[in-house]
Structure formats: C-alpha cells, structure tokens
C-alpha atoms as a PDB file:
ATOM      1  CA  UNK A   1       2.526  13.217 -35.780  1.00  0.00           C
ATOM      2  CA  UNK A   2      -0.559  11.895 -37.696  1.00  0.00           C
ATOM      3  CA  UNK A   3      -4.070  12.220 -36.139  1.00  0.00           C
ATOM      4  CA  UNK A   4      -3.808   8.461 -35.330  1.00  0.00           C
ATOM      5  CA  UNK A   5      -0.961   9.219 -33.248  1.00  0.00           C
ATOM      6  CA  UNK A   6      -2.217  11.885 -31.507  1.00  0.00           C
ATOM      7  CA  UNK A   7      -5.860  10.601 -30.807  1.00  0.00           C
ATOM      8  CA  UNK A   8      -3.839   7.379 -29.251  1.00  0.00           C
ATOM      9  CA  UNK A   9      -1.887   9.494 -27.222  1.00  0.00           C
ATOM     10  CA  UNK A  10      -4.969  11.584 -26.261  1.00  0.00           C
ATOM     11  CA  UNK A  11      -6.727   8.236 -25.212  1.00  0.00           C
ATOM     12  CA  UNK A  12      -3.879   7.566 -22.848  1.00  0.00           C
ATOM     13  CA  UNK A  13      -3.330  10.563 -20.792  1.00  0.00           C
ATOM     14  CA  UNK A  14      -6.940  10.427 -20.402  1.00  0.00           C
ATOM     15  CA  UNK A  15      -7.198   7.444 -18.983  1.00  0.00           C
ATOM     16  CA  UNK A  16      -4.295   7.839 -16.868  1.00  0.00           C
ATOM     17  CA  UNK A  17      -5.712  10.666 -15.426  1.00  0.00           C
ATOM     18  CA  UNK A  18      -7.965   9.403 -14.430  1.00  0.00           C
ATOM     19  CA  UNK A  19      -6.770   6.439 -12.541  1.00  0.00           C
ATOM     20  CA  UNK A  20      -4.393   8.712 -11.094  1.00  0.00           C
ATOM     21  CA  UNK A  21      -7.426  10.747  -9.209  1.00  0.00           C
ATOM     22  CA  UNK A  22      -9.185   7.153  -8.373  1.00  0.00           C
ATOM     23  CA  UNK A  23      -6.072   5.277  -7.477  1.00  0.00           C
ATOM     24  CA  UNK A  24      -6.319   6.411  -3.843  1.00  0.00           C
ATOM     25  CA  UNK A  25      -2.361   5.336  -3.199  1.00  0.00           C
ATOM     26  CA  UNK A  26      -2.725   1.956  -4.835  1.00  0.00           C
ATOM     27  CA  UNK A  27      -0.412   0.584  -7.336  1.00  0.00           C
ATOM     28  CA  UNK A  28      -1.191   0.585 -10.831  1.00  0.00           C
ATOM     29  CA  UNK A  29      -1.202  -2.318 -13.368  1.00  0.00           C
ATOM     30  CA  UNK A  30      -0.151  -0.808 -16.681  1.00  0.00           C
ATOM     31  CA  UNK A  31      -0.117  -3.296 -19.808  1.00  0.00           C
ATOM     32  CA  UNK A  32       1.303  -2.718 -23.432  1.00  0.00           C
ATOM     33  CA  UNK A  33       0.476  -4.729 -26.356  1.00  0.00           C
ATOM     34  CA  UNK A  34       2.588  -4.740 -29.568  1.00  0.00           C
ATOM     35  CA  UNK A  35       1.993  -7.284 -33.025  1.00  0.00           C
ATOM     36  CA  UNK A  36       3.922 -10.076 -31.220  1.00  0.00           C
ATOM     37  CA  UNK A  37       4.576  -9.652 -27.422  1.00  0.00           C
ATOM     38  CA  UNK A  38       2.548  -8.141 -24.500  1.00  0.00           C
ATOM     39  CA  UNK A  39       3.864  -6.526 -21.371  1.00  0.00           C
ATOM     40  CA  UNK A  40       2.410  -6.076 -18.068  1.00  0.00           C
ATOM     41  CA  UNK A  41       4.158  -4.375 -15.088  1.00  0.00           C
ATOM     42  CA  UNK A  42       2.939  -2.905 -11.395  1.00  0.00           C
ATOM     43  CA  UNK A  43       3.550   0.512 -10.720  1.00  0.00           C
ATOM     44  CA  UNK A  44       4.133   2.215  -7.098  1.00  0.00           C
ATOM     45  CA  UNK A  45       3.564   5.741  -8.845  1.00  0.00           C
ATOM     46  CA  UNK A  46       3.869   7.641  -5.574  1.00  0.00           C
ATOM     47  CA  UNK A  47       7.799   6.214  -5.102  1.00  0.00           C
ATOM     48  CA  UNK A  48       8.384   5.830  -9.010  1.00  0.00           C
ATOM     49  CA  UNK A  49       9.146   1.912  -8.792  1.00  0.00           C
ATOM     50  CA  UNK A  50       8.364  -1.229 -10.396  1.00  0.00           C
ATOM     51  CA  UNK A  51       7.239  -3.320  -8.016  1.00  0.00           C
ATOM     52  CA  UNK A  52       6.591  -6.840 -10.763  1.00  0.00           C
ATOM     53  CA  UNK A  53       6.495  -6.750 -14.019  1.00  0.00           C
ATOM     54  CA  UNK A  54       5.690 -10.084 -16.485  1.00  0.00           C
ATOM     55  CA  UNK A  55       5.864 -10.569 -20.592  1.00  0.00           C
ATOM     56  CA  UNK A  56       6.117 -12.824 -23.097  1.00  0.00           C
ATOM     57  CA  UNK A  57       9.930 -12.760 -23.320  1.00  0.00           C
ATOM     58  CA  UNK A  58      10.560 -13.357 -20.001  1.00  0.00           C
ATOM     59  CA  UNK A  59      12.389 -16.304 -19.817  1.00  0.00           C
ATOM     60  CA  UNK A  60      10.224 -18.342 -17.931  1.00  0.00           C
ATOM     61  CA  UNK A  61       7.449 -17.569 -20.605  1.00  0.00           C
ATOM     62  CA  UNK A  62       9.361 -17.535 -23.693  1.00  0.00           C
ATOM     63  CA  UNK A  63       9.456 -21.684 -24.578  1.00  0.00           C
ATOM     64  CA  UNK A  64       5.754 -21.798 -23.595  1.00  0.00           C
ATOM     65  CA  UNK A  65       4.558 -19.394 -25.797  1.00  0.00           C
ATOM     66  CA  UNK A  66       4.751 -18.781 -29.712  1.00  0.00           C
ATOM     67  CA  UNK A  67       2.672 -15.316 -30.386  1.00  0.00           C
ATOM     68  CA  UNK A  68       0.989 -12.801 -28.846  1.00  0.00           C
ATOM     69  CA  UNK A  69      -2.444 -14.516 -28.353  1.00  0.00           C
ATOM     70  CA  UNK A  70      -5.087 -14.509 -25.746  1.00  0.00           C
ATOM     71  CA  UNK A  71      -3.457 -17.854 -24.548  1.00  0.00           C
ATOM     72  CA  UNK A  72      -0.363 -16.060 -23.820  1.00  0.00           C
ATOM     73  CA  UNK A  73      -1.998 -12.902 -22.140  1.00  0.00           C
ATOM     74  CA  UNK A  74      -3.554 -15.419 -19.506  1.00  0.00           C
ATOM     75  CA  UNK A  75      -0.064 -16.761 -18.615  1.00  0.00           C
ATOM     76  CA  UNK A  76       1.371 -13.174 -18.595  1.00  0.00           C
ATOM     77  CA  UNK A  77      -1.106 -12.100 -16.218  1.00  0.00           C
ATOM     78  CA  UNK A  78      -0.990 -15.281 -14.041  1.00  0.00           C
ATOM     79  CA  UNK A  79       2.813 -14.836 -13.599  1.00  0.00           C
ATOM     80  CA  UNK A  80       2.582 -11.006 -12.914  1.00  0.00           C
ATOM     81  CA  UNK A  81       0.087 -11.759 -10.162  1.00  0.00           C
ATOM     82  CA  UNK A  82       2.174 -14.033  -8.433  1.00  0.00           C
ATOM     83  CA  UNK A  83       4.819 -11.696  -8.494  1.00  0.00           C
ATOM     84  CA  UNK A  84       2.556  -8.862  -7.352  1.00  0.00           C
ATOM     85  CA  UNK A  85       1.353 -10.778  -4.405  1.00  0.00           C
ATOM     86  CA  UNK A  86       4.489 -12.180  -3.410  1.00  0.00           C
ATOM     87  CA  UNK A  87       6.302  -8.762  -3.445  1.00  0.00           C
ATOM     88  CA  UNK A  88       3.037  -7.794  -0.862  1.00  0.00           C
ATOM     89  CA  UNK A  89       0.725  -5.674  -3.568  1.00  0.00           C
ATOM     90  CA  UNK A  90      -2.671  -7.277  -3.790  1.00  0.00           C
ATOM     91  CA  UNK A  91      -4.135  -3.960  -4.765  1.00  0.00           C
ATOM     92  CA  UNK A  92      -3.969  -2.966  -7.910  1.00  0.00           C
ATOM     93  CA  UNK A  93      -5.515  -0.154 -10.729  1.00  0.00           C
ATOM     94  CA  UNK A  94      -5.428  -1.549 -14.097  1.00  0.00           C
ATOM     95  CA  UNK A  95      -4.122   0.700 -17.088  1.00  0.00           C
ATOM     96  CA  UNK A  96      -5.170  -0.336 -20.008  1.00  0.00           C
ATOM     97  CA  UNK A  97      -3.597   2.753 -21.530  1.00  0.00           C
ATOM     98  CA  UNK A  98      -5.026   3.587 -25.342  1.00  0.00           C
ATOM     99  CA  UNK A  99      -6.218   0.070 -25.591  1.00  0.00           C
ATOM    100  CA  UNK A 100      -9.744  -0.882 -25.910  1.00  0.00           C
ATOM    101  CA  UNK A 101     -10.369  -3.353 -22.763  1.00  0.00           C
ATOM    102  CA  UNK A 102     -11.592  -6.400 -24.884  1.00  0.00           C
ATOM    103  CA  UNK A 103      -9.439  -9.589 -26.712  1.00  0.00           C
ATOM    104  CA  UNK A 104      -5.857  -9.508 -25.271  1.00  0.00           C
ATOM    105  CA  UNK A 105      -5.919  -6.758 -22.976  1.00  0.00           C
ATOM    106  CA  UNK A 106      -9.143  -8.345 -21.079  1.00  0.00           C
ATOM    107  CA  UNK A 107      -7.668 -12.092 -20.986  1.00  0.00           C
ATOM    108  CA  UNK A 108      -4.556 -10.568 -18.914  1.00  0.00           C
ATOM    109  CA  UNK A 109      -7.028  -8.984 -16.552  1.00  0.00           C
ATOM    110  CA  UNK A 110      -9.098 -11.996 -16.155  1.00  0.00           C
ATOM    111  CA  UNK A 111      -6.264 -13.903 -15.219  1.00  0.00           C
ATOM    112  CA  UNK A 112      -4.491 -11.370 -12.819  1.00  0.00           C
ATOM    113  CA  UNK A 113      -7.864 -11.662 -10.918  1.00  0.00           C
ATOM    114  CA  UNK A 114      -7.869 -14.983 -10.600  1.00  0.00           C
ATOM    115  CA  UNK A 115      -4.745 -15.236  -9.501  1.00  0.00           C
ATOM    116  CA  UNK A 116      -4.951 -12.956  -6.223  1.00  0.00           C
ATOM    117  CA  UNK A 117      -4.584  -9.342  -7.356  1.00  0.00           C
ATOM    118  CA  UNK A 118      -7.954  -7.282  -6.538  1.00  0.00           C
ATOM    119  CA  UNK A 119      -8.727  -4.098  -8.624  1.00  0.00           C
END
C-alpha cells in the first residue's frame, strides 16, 4: 500500500470509531464519493442491515443527473432521507468516512437535514 492509502484508511477507522462510541444505538449515515458518482446508505450497525440507501445511479436519479456535482449530492441526500424516514429512522450519525466534510460530502448532509433526518 502507499502512504496515501494507508493515511486514508487510518482517517476512516478513526472516524468510525468514533461514531461507533457516540452513536448511542442510532443508525449511521455512511457516504462514499468516487470521480463520477456518490453513494449514501443508512446503517443499523447493531443488526448489520441497510435500512435506505440512495446514489446517483439509482434509477430514479440517473436521467436527472449528469456528474457527480454538488447539485447531484443535494438530490442524493433528499431521496435517502425520504427513504430513511419512511422506513421509520429519523435518527441518524453521519460517516463521512476519510472525506473532508466540505464541497460534496457537506451538500448531501445539508440536504438529508432538510429533508427530516436529525443527526
């Protein structure tokens, strides 16, 4: 592995730890960003499911949006919301992972707020 690699993957169990000691039996929000799509999903981590999860190549997303911009993270994180709330998880912890919580990652967040989920 080069050191990028492994200071990424450093960045990520550390913040994962620690949501895991404040999550207090909520669900987490975990997102992953790549060069052209971002992914978003809610996590029951003490039962190991998925409760929602919400991209950009989901179908209902996929003819609205063209790349992985900020534009695109709002509507990601609208439509996971709705599917959070509607599957009865308004709770959340948001996992940013490795990423820095600006641009992108941020814009999601913003809009899963605003669209019922609390965290």
């Amino acid at each position: 592995m080069t050191r990028d690699v492994k200071q990424t993957n450093r960045r990520k169990v550390r913040t994962r730890f620690s949501i895991q000691a404040a999550a207090h039996g909520r669900a987490r929000l975990s997102v992953f960003r790549s060069g052209r799509h971002i992914y978003a999903q809610v996590i029951k981590d003490d039962i190991g499911v998925t409760v929602a999860a919400a991209s950009t190549v989901d179908k209902d997303l996929k003819a609205k949006v063209k790349s992985a911009s900020k534009d695109a993270a709002v509507l990601v994180g609208k439509l996971l919301a709705e599917r959070a709330v509607k599957a009865g998880v308004k709770e959340v912890v948001f996992d940013r992972g490795s990423y820095m919580y600006h641009g992108r990652i941020k814009a999601l967040a913003d809009a899963a707020r605003e669209a019922g989920l609390s965290f």
